[in-house]
N, C-alpha and C. Protein backbone atom coordinates (compact mmCIF):
# COMPACT_ATOMS: atom_id res chain seq x y z
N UNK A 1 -14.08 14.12 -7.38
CA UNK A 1 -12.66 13.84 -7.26
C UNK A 1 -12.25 14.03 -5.80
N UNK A 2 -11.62 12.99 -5.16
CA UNK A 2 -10.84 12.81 -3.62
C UNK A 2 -9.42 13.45 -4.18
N UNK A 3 -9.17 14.41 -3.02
CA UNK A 3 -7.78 14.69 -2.77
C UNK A 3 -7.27 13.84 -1.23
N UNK A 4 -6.35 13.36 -1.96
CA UNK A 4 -5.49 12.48 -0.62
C UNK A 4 -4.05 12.98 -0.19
N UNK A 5 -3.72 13.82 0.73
CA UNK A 5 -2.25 13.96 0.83
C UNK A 5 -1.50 12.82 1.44
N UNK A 6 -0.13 12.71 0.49
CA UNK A 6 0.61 11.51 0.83
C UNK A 6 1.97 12.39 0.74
N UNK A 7 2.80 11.72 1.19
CA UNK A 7 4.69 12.01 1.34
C UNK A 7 5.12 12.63 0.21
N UNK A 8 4.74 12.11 -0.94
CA UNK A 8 5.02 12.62 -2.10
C UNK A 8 4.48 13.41 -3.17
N UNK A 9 3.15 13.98 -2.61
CA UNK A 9 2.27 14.82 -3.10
C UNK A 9 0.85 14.49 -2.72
N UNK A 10 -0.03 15.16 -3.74
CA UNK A 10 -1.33 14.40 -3.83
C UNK A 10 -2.17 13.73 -4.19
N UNK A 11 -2.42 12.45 -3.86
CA UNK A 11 -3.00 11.59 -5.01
C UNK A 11 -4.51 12.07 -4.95
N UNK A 12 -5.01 11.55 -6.06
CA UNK A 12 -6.37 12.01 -6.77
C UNK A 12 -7.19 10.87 -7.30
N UNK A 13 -8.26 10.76 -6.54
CA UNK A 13 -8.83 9.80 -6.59
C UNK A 13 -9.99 10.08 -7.38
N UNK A 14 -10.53 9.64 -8.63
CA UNK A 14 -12.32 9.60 -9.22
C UNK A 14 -12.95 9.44 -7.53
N UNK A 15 -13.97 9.60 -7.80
CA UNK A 15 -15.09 9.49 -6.87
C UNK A 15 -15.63 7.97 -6.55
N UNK A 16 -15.43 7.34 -8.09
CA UNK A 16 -15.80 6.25 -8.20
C UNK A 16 -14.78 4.70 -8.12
N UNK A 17 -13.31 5.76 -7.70
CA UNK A 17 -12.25 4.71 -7.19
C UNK A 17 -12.89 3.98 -5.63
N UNK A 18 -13.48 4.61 -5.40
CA UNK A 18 -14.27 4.18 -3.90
C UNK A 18 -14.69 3.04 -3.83
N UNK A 19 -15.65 2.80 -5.08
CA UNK A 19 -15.97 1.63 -4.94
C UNK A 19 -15.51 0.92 -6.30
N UNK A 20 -14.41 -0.23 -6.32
CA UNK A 20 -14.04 -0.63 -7.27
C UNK A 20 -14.89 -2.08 -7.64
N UNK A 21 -14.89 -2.20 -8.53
CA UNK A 21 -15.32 -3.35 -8.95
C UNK A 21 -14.40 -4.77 -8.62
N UNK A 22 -14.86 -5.53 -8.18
CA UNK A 22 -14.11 -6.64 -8.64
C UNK A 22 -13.35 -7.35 -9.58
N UNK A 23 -14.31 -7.02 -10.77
CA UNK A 23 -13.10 -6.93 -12.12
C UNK A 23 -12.37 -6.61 -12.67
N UNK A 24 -12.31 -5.26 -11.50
CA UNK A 24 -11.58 -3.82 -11.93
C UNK A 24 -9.79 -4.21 -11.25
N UNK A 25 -10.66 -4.90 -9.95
CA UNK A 25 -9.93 -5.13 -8.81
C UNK A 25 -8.38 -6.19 -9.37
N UNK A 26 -9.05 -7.31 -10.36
CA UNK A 26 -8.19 -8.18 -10.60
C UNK A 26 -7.78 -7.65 -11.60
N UNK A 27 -8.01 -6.52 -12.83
CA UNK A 27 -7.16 -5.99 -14.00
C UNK A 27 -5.92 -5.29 -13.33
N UNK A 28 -6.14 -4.77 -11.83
CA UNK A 28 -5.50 -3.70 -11.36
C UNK A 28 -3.84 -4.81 -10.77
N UNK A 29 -4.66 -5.73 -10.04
CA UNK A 29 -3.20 -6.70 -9.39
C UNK A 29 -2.41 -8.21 -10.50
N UNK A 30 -3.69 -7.72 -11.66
CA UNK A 30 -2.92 -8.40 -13.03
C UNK A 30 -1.54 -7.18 -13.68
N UNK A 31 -2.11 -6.16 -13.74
CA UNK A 31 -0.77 -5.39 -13.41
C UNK A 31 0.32 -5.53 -12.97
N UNK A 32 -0.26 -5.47 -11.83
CA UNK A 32 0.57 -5.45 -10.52
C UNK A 32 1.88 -6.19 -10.30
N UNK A 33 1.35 -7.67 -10.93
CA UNK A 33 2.11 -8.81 -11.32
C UNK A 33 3.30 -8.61 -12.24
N UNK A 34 2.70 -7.77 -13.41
CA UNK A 34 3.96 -7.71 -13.76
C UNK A 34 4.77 -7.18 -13.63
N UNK A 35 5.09 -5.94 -12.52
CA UNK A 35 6.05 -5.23 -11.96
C UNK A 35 7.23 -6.30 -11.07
N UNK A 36 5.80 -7.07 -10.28
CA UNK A 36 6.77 -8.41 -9.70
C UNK A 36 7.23 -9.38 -10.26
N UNK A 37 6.90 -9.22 -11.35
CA UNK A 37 8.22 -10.23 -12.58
C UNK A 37 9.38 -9.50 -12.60
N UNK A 38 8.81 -7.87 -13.00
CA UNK A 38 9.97 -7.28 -13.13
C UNK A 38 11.37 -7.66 -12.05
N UNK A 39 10.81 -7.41 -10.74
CA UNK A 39 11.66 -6.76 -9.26
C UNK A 39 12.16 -8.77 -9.07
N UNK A 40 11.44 -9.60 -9.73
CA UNK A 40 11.71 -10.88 -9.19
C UNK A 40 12.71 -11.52 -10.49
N UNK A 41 12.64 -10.65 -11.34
CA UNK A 41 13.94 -10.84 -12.69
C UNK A 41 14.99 -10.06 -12.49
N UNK A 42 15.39 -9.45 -11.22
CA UNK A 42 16.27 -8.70 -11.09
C UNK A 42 16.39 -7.42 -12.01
N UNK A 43 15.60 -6.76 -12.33
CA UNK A 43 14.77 -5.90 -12.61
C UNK A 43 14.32 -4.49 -11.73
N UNK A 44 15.00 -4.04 -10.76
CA UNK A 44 15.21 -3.86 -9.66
C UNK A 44 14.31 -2.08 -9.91
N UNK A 45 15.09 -1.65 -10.50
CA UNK A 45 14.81 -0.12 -10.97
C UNK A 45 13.62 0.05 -11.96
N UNK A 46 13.50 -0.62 -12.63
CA UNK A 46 12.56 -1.16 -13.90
C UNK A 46 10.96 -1.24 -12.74
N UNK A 47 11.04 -2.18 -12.37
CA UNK A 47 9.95 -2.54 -11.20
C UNK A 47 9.36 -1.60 -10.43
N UNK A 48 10.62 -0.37 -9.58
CA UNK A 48 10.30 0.52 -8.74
C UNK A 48 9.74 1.50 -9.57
N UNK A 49 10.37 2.13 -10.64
CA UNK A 49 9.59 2.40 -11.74
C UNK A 49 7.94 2.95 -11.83
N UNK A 50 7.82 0.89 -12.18
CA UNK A 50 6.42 0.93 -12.78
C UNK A 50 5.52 1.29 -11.64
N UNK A 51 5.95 0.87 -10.38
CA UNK A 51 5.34 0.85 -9.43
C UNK A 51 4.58 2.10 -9.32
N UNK A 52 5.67 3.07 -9.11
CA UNK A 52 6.02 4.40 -8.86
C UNK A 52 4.81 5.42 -9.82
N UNK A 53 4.72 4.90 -10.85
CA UNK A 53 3.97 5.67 -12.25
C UNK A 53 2.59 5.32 -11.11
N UNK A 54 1.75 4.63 -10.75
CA UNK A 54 0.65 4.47 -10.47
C UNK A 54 0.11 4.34 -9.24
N UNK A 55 1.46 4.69 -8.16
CA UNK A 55 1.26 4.19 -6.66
C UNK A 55 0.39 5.54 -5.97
N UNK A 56 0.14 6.59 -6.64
CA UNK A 56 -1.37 7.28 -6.24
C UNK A 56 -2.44 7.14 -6.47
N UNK A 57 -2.72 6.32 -6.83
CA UNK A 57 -4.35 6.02 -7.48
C UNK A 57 -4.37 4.39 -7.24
N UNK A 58 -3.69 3.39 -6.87
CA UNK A 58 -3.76 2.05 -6.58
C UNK A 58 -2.91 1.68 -5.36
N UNK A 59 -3.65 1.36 -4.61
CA UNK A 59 -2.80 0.98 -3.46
C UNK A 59 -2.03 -0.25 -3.31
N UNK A 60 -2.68 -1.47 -4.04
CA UNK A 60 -1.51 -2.05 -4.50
C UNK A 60 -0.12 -1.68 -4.50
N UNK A 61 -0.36 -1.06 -5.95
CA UNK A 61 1.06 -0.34 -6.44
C UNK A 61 1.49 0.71 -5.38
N UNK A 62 1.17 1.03 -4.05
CA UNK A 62 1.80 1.43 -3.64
C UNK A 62 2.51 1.17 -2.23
N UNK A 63 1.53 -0.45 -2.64
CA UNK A 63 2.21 -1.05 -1.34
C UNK A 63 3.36 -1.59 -2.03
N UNK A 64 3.13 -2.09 -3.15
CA UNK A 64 4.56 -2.39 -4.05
C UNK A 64 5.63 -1.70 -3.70
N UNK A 65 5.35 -0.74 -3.75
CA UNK A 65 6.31 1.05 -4.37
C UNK A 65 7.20 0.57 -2.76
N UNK A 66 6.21 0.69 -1.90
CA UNK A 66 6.98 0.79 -0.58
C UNK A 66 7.45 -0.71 0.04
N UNK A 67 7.30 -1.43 -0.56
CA UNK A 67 7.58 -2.92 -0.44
C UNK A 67 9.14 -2.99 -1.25
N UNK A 68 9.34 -2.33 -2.02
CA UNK A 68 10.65 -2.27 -2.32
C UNK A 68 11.92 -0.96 -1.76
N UNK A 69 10.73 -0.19 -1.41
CA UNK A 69 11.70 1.00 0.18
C UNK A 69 12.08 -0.04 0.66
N UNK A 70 11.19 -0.78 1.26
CA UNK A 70 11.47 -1.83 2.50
C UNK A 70 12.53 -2.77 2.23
N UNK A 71 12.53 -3.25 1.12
CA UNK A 71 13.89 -4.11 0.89
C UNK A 71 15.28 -3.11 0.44
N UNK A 72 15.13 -2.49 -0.10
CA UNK A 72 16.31 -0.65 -0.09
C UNK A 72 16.71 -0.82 1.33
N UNK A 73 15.80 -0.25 2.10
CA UNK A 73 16.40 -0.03 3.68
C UNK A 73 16.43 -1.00 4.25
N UNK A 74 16.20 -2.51 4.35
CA UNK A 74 16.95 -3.69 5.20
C UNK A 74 18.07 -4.33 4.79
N UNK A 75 18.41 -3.36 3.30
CA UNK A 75 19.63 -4.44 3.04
C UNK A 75 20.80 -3.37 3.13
N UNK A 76 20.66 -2.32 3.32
CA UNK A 76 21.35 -0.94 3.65
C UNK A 76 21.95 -0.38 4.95
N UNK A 77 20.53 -0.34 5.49
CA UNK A 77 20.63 0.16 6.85
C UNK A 77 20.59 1.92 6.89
N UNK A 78 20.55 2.34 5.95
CA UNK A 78 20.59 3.77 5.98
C UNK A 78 19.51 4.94 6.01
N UNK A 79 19.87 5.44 7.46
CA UNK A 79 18.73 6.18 7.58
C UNK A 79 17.52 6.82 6.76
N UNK A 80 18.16 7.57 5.62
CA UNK A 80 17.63 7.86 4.82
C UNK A 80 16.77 7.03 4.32
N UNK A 81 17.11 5.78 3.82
CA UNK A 81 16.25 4.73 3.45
C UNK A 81 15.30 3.97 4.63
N UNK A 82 15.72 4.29 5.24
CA UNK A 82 14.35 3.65 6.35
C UNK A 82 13.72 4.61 6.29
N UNK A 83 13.81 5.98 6.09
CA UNK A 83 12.30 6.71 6.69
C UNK A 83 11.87 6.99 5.10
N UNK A 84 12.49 6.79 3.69
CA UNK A 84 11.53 6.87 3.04
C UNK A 84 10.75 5.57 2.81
N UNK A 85 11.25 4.61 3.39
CA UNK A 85 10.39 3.34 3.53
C UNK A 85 9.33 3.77 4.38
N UNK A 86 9.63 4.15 5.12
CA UNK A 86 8.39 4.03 6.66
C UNK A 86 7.43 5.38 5.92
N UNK A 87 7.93 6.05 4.82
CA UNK A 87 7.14 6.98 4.29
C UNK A 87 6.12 6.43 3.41
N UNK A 88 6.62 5.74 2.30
CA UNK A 88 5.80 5.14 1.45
C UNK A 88 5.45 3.68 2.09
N UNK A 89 5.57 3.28 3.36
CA UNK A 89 4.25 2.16 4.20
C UNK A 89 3.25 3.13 4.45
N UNK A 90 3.59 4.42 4.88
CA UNK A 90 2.48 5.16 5.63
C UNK A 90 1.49 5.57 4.74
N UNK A 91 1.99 5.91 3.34
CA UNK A 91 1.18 6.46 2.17
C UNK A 91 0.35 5.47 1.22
N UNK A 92 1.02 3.91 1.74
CA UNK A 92 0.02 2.78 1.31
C UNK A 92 -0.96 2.71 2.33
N UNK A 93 -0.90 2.63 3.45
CA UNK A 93 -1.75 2.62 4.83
C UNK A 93 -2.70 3.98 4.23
N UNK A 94 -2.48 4.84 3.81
CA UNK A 94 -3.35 5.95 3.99
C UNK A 94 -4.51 5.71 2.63
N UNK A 95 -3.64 5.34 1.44
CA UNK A 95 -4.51 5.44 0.58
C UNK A 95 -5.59 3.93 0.39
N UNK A 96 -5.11 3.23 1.34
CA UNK A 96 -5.83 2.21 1.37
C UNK A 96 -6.91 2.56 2.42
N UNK A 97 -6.58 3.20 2.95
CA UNK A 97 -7.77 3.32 3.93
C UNK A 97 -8.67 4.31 3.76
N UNK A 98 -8.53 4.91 2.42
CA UNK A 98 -9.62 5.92 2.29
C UNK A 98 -10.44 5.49 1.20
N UNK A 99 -10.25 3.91 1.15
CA UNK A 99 -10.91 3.02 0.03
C UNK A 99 -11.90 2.24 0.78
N UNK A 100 -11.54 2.13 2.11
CA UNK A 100 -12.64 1.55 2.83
C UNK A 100 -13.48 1.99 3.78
N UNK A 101 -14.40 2.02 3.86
CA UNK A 101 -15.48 2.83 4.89
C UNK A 101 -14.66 2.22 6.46
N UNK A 102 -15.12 2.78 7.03
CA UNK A 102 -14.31 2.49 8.72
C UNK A 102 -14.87 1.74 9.18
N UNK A 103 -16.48 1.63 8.85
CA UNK A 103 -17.33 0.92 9.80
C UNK A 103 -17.13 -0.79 8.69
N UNK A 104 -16.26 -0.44 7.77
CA UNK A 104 -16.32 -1.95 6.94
C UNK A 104 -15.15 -2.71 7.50
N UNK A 105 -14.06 -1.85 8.21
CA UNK A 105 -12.71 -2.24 8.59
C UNK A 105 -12.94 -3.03 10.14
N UNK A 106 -13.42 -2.15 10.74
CA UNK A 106 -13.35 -2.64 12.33
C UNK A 106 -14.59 -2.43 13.04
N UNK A 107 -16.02 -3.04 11.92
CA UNK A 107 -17.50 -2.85 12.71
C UNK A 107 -17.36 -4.15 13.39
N UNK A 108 -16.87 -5.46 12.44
CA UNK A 108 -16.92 -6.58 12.68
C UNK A 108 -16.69 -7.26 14.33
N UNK A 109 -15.42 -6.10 14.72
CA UNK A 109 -14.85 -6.45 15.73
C UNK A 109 -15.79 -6.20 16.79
N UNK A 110 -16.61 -5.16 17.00
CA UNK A 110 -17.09 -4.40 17.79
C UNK A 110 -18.67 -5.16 17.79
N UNK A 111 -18.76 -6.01 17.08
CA UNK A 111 -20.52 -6.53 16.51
C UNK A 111 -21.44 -5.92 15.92
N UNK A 112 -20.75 -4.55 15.17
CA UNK A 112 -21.72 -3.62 14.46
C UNK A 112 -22.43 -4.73 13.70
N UNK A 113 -23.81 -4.13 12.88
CA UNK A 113 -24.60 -4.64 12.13
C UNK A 113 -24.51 -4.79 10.73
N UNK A 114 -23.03 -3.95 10.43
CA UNK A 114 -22.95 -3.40 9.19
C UNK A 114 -22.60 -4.51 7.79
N UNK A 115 -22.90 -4.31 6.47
CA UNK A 115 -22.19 -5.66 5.90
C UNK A 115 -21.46 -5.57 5.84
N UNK A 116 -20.99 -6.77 5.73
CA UNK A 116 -20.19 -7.85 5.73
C UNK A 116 -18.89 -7.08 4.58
N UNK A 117 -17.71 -6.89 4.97
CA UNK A 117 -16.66 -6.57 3.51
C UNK A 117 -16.63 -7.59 2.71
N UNK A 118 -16.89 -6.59 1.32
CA UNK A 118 -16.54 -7.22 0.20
C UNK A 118 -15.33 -7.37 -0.26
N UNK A 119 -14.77 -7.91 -1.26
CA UNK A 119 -13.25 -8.78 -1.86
C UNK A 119 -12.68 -7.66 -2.04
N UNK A 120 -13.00 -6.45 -2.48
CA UNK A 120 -12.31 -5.38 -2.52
C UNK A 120 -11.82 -4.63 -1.36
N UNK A 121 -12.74 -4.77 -0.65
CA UNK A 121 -12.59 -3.89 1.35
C UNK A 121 -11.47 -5.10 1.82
N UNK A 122 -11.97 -6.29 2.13
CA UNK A 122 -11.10 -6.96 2.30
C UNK A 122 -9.80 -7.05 2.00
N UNK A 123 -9.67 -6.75 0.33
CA UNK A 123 -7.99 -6.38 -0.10
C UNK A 123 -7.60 -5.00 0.64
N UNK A 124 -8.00 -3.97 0.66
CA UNK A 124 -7.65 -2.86 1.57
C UNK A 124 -7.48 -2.92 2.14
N UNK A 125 -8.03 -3.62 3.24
CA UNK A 125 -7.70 -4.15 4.92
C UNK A 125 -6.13 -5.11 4.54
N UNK A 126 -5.89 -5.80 3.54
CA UNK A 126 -5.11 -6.71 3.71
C UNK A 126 -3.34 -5.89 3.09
N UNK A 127 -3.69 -4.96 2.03
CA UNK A 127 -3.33 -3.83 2.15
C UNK A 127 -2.26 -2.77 3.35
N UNK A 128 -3.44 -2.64 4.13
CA UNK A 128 -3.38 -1.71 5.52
C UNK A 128 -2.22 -2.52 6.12
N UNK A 129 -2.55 -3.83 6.32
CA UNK A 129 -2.19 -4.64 7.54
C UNK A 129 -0.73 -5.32 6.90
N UNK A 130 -0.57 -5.09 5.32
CA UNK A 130 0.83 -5.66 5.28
C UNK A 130 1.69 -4.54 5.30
N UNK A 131 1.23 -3.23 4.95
CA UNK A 131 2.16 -2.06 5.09
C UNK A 131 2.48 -2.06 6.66
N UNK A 132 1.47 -2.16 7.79
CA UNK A 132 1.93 -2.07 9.17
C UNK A 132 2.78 -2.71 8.97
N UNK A 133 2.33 -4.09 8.87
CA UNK A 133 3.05 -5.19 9.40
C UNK A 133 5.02 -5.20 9.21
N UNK A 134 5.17 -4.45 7.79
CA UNK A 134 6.19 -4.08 7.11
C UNK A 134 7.12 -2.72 8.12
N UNK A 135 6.11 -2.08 8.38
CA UNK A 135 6.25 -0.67 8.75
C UNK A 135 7.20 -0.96 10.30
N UNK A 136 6.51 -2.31 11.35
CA UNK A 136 6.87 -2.58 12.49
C UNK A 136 8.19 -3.52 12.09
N UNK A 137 8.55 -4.38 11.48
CA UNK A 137 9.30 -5.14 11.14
C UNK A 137 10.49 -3.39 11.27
N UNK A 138 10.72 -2.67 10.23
CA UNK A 138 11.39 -1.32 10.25
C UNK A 138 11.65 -1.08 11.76
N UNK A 139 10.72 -0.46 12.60
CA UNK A 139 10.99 -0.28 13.56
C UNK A 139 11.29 -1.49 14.65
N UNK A 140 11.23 -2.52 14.77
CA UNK A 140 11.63 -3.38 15.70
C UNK A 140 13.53 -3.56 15.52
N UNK A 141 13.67 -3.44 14.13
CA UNK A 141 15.16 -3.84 13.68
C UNK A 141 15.72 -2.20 13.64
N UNK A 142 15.08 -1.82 14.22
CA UNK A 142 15.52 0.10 14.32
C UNK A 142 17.18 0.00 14.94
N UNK A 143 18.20 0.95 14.41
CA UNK A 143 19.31 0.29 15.84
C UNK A 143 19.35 0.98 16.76
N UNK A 144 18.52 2.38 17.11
CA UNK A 144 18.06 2.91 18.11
C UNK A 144 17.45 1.93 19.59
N UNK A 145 16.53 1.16 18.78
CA UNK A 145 15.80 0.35 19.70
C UNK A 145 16.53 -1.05 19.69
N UNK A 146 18.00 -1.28 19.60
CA UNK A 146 18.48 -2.75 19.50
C UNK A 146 19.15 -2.47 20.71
């Protein structure tokens, strides 16, 4: 069992969340989906919710979880809500990245030898890079920095 500290406690990972299966991979964002029926039926609380029940152990769901901080705090503006957004991007960034070996994330760049990421590493990385990506969007529209 992995202990992961995140914003909101500690998530707890099997040993064998490490390496997920691919089939495992698509039962997990068949889920996933339906939270985004929920949040896309106006469903708003319902959605954050479901998210919420599982966003320590799936990073998905917790890029979800914080994918709807993120819409909370751009349609607000309130401090409070931006930094628990920029909290739960950071806690998707984290738990996604302790799903992927390092040398699977950024060997490629460097010409390591290492293989090639699989569909699962790949979703982690893709993961990582939409929580940043989310995380900078926050801070660029900061009104500190306007």
């Amino acid at each position: 069992m992995y202990s992961i500290l995140l914003p909101y406690g500690i998530g707890y990972m099997p040993h064998t969340s490490l390496h997920i299966t691919v089939s495992a991979a698509a039962i997990i964002n068949e889920r996933a989906m339906y939270g985004v029926d929920l949040f896309f039926n106006n469903r708003f609380k319902e959605a954050e919710d479901f998210f919420k029940c599982d966003m320590h152990q799936y990073p998905v769901f917790a890029l979800a979880y914080g994918a709807i901080g993120f819409v909370r705090a751009m349609m607000t503006w309130e401090k409070p809500a931006m930094k628990e957004a920029s909290d739960r991007m950071q806690a998707s960034k984290d738990l996604a990245a302790a799903c992927v070996p390092v040398e699977s994330t950024f060997g490629w760049l460097v010409g390591s030898k290492s293989a090639p990421m699989n569909r699962v590493q790949m979703e982690m990385t893709l993961i990582m890079a939409e929580a940043s990506t989310l995380g900078a969007i926050m801070l660029l529209t900061d009104e500190k920095y306007v």
